[in-house]
C-alpha atoms as a PDB file:
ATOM      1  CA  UNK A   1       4.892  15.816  10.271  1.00  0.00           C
ATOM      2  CA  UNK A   2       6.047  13.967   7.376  1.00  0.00           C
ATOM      3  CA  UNK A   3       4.913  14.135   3.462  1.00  0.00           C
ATOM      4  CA  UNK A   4       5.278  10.380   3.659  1.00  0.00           C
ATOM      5  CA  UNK A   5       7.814   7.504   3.415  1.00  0.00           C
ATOM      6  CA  UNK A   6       8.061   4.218   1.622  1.00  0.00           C
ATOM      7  CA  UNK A   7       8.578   1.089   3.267  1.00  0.00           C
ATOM      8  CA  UNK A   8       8.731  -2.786   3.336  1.00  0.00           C
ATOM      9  CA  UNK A   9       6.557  -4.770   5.179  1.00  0.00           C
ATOM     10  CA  UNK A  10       7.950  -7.323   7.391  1.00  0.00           C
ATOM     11  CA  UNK A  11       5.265  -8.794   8.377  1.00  0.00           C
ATOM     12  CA  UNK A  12       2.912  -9.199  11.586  1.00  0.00           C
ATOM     13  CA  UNK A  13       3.746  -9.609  15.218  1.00  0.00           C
ATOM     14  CA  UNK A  14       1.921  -8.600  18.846  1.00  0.00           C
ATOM     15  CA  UNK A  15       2.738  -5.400  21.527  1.00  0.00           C
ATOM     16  CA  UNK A  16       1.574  -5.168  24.452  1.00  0.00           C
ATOM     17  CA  UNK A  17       0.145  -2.327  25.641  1.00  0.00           C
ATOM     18  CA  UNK A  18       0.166  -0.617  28.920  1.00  0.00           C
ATOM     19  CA  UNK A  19      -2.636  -3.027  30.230  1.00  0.00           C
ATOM     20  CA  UNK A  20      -0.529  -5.646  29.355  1.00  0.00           C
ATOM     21  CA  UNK A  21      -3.082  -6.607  26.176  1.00  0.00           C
ATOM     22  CA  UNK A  22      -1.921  -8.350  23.024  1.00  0.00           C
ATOM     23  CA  UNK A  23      -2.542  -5.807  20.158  1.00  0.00           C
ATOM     24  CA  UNK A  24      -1.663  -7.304  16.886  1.00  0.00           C
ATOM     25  CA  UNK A  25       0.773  -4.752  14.668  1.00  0.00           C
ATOM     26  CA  UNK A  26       2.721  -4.585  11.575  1.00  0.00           C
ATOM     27  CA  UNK A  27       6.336  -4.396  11.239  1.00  0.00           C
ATOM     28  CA  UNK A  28       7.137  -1.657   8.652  1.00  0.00           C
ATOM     29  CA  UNK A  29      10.711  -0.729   7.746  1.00  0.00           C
ATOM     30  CA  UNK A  30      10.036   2.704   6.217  1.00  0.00           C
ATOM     31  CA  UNK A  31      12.737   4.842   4.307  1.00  0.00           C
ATOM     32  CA  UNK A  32      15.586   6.105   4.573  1.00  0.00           C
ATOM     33  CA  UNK A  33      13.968   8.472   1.062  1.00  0.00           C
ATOM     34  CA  UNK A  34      16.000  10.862  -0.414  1.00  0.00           C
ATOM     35  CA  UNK A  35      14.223  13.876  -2.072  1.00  0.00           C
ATOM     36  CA  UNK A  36      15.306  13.299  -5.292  1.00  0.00           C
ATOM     37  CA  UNK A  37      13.178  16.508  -6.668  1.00  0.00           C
ATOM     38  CA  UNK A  38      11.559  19.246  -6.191  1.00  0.00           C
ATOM     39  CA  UNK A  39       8.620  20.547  -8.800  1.00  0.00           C
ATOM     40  CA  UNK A  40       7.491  24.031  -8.911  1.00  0.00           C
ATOM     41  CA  UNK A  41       4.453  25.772 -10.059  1.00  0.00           C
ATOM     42  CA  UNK A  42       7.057  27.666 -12.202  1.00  0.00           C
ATOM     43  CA  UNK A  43       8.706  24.323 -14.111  1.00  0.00           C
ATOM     44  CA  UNK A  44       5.894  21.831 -13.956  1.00  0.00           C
ATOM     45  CA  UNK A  45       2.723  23.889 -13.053  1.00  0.00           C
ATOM     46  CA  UNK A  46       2.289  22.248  -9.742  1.00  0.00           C
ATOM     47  CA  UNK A  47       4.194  21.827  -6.464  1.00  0.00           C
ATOM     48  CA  UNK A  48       5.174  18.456  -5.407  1.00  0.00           C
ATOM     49  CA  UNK A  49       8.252  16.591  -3.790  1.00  0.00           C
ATOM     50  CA  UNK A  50       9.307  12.964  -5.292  1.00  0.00           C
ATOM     51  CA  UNK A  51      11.543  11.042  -2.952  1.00  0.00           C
ATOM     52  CA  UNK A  52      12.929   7.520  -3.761  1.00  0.00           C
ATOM     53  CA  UNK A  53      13.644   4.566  -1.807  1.00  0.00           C
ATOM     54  CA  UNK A  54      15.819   0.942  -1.576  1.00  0.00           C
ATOM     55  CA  UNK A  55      19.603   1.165  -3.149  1.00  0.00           C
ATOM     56  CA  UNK A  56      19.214  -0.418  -6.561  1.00  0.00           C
ATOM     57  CA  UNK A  57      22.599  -1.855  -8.242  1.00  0.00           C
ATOM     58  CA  UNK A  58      23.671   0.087 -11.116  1.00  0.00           C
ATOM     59  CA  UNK A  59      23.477  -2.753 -14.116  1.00  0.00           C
ATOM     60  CA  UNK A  60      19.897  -2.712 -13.540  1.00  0.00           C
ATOM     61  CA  UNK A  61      19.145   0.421 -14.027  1.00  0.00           C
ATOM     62  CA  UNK A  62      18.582   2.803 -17.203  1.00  0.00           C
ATOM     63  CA  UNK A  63      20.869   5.784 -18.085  1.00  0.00           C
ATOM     64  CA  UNK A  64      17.668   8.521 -17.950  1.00  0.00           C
ATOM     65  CA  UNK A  65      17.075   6.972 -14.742  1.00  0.00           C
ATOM     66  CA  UNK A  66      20.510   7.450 -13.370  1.00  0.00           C
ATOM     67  CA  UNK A  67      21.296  10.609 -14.747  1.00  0.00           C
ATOM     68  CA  UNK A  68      17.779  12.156 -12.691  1.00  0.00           C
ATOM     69  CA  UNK A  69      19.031  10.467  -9.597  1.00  0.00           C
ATOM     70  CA  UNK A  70      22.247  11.711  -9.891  1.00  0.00           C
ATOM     71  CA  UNK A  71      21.347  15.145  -9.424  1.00  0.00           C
ATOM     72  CA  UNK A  72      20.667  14.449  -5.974  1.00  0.00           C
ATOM     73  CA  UNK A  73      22.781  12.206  -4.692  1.00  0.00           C
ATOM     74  CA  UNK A  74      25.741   9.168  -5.949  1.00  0.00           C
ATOM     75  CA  UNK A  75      23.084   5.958  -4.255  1.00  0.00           C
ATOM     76  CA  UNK A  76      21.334   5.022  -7.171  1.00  0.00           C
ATOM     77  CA  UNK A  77      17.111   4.296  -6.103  1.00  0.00           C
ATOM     78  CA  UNK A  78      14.586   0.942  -6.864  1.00  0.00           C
ATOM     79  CA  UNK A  79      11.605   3.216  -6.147  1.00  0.00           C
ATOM     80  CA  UNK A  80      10.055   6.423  -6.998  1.00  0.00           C
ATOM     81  CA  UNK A  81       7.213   8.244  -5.062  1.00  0.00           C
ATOM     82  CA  UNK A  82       5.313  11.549  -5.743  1.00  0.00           C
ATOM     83  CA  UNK A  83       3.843  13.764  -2.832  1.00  0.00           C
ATOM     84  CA  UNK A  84       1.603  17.110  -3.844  1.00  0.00           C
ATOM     85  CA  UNK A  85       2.143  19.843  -1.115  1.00  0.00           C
ATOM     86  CA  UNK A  86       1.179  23.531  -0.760  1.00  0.00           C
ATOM     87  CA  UNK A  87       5.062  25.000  -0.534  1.00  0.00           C
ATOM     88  CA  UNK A  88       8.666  23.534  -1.054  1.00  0.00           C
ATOM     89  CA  UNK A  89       9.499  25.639   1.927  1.00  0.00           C
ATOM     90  CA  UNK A  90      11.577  23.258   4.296  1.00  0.00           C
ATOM     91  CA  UNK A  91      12.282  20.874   1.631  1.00  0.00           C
ATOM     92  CA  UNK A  92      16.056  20.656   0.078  1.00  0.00           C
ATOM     93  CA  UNK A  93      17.453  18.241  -2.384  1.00  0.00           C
ATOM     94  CA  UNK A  94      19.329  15.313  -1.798  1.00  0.00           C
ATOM     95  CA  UNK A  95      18.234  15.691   2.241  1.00  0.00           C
ATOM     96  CA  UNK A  96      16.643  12.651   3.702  1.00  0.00           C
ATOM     97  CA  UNK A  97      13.235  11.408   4.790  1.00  0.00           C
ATOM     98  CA  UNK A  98      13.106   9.050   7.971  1.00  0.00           C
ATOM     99  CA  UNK A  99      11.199   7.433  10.435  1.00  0.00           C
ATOM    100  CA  UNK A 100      11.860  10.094  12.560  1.00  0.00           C
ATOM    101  CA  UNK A 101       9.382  12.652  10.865  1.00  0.00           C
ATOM    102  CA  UNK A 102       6.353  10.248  12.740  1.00  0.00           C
ATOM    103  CA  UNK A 103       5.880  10.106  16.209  1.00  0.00           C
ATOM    104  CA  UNK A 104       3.874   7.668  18.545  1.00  0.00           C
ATOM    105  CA  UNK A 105      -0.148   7.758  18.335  1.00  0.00           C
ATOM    106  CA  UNK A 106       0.003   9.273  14.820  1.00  0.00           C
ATOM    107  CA  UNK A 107      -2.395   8.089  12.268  1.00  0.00           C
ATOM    108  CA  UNK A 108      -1.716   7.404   9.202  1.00  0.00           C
ATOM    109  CA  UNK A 109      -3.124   5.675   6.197  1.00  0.00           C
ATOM    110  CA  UNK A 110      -0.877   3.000   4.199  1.00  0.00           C
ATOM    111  CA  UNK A 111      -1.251   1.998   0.604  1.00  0.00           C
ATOM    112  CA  UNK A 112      -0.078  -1.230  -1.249  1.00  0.00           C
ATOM    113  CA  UNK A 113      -0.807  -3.745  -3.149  1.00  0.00           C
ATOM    114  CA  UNK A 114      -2.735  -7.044  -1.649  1.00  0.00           C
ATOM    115  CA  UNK A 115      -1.960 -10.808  -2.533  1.00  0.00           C
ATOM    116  CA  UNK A 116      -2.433 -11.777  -5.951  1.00  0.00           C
ATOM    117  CA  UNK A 117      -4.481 -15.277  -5.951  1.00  0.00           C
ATOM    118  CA  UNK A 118      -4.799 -15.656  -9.637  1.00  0.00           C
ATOM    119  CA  UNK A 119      -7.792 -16.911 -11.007  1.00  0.00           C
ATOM    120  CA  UNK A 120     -10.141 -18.089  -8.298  1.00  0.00           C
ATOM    121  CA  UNK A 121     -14.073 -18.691  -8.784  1.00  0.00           C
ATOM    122  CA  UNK A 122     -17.515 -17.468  -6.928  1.00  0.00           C
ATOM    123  CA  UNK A 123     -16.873 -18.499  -3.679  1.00  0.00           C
ATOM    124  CA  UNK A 124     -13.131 -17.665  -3.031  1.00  0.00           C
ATOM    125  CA  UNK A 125     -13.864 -14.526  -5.103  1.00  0.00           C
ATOM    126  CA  UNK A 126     -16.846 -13.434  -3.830  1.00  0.00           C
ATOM    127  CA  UNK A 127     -17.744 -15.072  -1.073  1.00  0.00           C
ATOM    128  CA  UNK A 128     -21.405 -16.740  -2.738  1.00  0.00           C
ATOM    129  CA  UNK A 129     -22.493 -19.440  -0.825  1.00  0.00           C
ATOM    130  CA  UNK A 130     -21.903 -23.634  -2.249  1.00  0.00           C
ATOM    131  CA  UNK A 131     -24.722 -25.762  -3.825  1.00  0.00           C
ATOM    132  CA  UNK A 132     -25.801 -29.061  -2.437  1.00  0.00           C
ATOM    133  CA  UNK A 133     -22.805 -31.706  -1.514  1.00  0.00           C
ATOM    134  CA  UNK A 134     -25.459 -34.525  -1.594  1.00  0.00           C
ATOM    135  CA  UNK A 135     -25.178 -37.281  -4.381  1.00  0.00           C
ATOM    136  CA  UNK A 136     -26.236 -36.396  -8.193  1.00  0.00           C
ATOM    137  CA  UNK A 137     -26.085 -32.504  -7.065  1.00  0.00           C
ATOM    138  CA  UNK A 138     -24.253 -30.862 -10.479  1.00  0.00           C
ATOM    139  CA  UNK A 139     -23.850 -27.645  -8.307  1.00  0.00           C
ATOM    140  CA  UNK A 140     -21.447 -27.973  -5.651  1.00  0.00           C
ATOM    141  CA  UNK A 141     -19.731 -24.413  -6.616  1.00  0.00           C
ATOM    142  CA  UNK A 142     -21.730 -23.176  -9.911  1.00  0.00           C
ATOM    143  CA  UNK A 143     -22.509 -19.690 -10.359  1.00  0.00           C
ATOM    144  CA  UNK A 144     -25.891 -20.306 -10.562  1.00  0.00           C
ATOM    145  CA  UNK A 145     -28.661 -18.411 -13.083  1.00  0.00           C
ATOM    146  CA  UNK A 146     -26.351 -15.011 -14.361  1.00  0.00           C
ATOM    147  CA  UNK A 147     -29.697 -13.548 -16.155  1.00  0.00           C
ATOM    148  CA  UNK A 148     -32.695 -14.703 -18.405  1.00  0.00           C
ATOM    149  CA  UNK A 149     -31.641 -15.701 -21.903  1.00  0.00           C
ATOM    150  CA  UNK A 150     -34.284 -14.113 -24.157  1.00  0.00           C
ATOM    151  CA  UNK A 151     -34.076 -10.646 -22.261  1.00  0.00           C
ATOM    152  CA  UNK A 152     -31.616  -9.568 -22.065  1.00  0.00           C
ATOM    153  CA  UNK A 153     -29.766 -11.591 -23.561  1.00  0.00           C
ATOM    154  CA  UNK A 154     -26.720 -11.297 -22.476  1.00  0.00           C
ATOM    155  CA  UNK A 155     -24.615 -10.914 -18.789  1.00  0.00           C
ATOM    156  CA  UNK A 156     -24.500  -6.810 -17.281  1.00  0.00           C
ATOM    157  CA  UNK A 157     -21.389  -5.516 -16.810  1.00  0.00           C
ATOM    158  CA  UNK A 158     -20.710  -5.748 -13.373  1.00  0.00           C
ATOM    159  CA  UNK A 159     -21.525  -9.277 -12.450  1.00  0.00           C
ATOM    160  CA  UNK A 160     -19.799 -10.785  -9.925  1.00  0.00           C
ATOM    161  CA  UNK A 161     -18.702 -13.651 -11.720  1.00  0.00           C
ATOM    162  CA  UNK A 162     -15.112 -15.770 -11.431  1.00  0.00           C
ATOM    163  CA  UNK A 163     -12.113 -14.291 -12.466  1.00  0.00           C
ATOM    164  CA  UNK A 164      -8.701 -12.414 -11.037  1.00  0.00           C
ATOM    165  CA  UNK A 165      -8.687 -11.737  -7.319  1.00  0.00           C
ATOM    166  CA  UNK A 166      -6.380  -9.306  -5.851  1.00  0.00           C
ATOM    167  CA  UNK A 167      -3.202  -8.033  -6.830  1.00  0.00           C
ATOM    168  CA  UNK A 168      -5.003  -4.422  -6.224  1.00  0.00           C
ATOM    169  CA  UNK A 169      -3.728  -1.388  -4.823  1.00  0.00           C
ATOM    170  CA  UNK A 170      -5.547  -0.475  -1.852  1.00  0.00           C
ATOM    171  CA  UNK A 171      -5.539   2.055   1.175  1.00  0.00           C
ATOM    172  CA  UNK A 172      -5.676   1.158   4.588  1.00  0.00           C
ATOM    173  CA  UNK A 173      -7.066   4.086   6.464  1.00  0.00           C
ATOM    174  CA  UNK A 174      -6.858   5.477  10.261  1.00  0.00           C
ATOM    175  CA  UNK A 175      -3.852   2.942  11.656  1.00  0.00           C
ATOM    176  CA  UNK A 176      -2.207   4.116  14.776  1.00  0.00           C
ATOM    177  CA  UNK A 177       1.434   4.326  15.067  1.00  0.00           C
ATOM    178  CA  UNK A 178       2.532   2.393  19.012  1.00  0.00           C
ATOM    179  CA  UNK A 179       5.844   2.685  18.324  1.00  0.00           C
ATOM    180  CA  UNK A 180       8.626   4.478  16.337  1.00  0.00           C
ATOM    181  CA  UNK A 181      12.442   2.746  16.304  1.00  0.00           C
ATOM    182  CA  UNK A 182      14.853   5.115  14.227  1.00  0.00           C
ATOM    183  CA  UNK A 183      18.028   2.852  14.975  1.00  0.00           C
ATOM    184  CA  UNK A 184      16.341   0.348  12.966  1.00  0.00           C
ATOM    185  CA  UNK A 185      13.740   2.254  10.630  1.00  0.00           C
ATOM    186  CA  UNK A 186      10.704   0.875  11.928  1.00  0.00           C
ATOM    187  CA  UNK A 187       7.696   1.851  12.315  1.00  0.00           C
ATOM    188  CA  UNK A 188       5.316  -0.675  14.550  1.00  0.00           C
ATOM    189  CA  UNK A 189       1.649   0.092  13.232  1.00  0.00           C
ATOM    190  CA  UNK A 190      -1.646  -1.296  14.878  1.00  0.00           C
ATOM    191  CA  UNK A 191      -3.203  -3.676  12.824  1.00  0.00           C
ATOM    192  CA  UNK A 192      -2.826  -5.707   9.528  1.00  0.00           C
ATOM    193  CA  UNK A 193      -1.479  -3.544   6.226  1.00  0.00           C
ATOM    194  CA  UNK A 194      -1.822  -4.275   2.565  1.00  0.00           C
ATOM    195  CA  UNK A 195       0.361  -6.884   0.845  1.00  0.00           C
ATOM    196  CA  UNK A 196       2.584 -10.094   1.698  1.00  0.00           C
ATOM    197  CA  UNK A 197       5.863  -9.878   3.718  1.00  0.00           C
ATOM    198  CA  UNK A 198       8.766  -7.752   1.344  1.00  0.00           C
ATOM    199  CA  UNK A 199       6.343  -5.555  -0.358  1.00  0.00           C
ATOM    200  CA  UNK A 200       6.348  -1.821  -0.874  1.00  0.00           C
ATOM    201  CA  UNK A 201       4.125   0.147   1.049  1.00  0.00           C
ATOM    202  CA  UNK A 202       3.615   4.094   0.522  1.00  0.00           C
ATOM    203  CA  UNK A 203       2.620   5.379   4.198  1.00  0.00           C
ATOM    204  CA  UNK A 204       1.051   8.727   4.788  1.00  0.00           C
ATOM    205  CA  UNK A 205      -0.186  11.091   7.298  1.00  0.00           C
ATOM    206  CA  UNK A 206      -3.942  10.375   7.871  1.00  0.00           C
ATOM    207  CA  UNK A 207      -6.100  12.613   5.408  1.00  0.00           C
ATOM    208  CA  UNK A 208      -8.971  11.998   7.980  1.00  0.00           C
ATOM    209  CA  UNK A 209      -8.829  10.243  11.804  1.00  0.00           C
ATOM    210  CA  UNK A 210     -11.390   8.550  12.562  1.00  0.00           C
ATOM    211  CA  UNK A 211     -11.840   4.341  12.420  1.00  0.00           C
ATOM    212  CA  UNK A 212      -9.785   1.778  10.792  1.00  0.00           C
ATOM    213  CA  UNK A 213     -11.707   1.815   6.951  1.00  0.00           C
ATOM    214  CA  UNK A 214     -10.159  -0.799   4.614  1.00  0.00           C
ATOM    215  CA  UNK A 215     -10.825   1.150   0.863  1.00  0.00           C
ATOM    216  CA  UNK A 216     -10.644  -1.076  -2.483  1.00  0.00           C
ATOM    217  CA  UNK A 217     -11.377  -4.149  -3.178  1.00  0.00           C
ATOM    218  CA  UNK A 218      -9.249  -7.641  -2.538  1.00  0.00           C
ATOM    219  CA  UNK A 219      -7.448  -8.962   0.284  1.00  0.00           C
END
């Protein structure tokens, strides 16, 4: 069983299971990672293994950044990911991290970050339900009273009021694995994923199986 990989999402298609159903899944082309170190309790106080992912050219990248990716390898790396684990037993610089570390019927729980919509008001935001569409109504899509003027005096923190709406990192718990294509680096997951078609996604092992629980807030 894996650490975890990084991948791109691809976007959304069907499979059809062995009752010939339509399941909706995500495409996800995860890794190939390279380990690109290896942190001990001795040298950092902890034990965890970073990997990186997507081949970066080399004009747009720093010289710090280069030099610490050099030490495992000549392919120079876009991304950057962090796993804690109990021993570095098994684990060797420079060696690779694919699809093939996951099998079918695994869970496992992807993180990303969801569509960015800007600046949107009550009812896009929040969901709040429209005034009346009849003539003279001034409240087609007002917030409505946000608290009494003398006392308090002023709005809680915490009120649900317009403003930016996703563009959040957020975990998507409990998806099954139906299929796993090493030739091509895919990974075909049950179900929708954080995030619009091209962005990074962090996938790990499930910490708990059990349902499908979206965590965080956006879409």
């Amino acid at each position: 069983m894996s650490i975890g990989i990084l991948g791109k999402k691809l976007g959304m298609s069907q499979f059809f299971d062995e009752n010939g159903r339509a399941v909706p899944v995500t495409l996800i082309e995860a890794g190939p990672c390279r380990i690109t170190q290896l942190k001990s309790i001795d040298t950092d106080g902890y034990s965890a293994v970073q990997i990186g992912f997507c081949n970066i050219r080399e004009k747009l990248i720093n010289k710090p950044a280069k030099g610490h990716l050099s030490k495992s390898g000549d392919a120079l790396l876009r991304y950057l990911k962090e796993y804690r684990v109990e021993a570095l037993e098994g684990f060797e610089l420079g060696s690779a991290i694919t699809v093939g570390d996951f099998e079918a019927g695994q869970k496992v729980d992807v993180s990303g970050d969801t569509m960015g919509r800007g600046f949107a008001g009550y009812q896009k935001r929040h969901g709040f339900s429209r005034g009346p569409m009849s003539h003279g109504s001034k409240n087609h899509r007002e917030p409505g009273s946000t608290g009494a003027g003398t006392t308090p005096g002023r709005i809680y923190p915490g009120k649900r009021m317009a403003g930016r709406y996703g563009g959040k990192q957020i975990t998507t718990r409990g998806l099954k694995i139906l299929k796993v294509d090493s030739e091509r680096n895919l990974l075909v997951v049950k179900g929708s994923v954080p995030g619009k078609p091209g962005s990074l996604l962090n996938i790990k092992p499930a910490k708990r199986v059990g349902v499908h629980i979206p965590q965080g807030g956006g879409k």
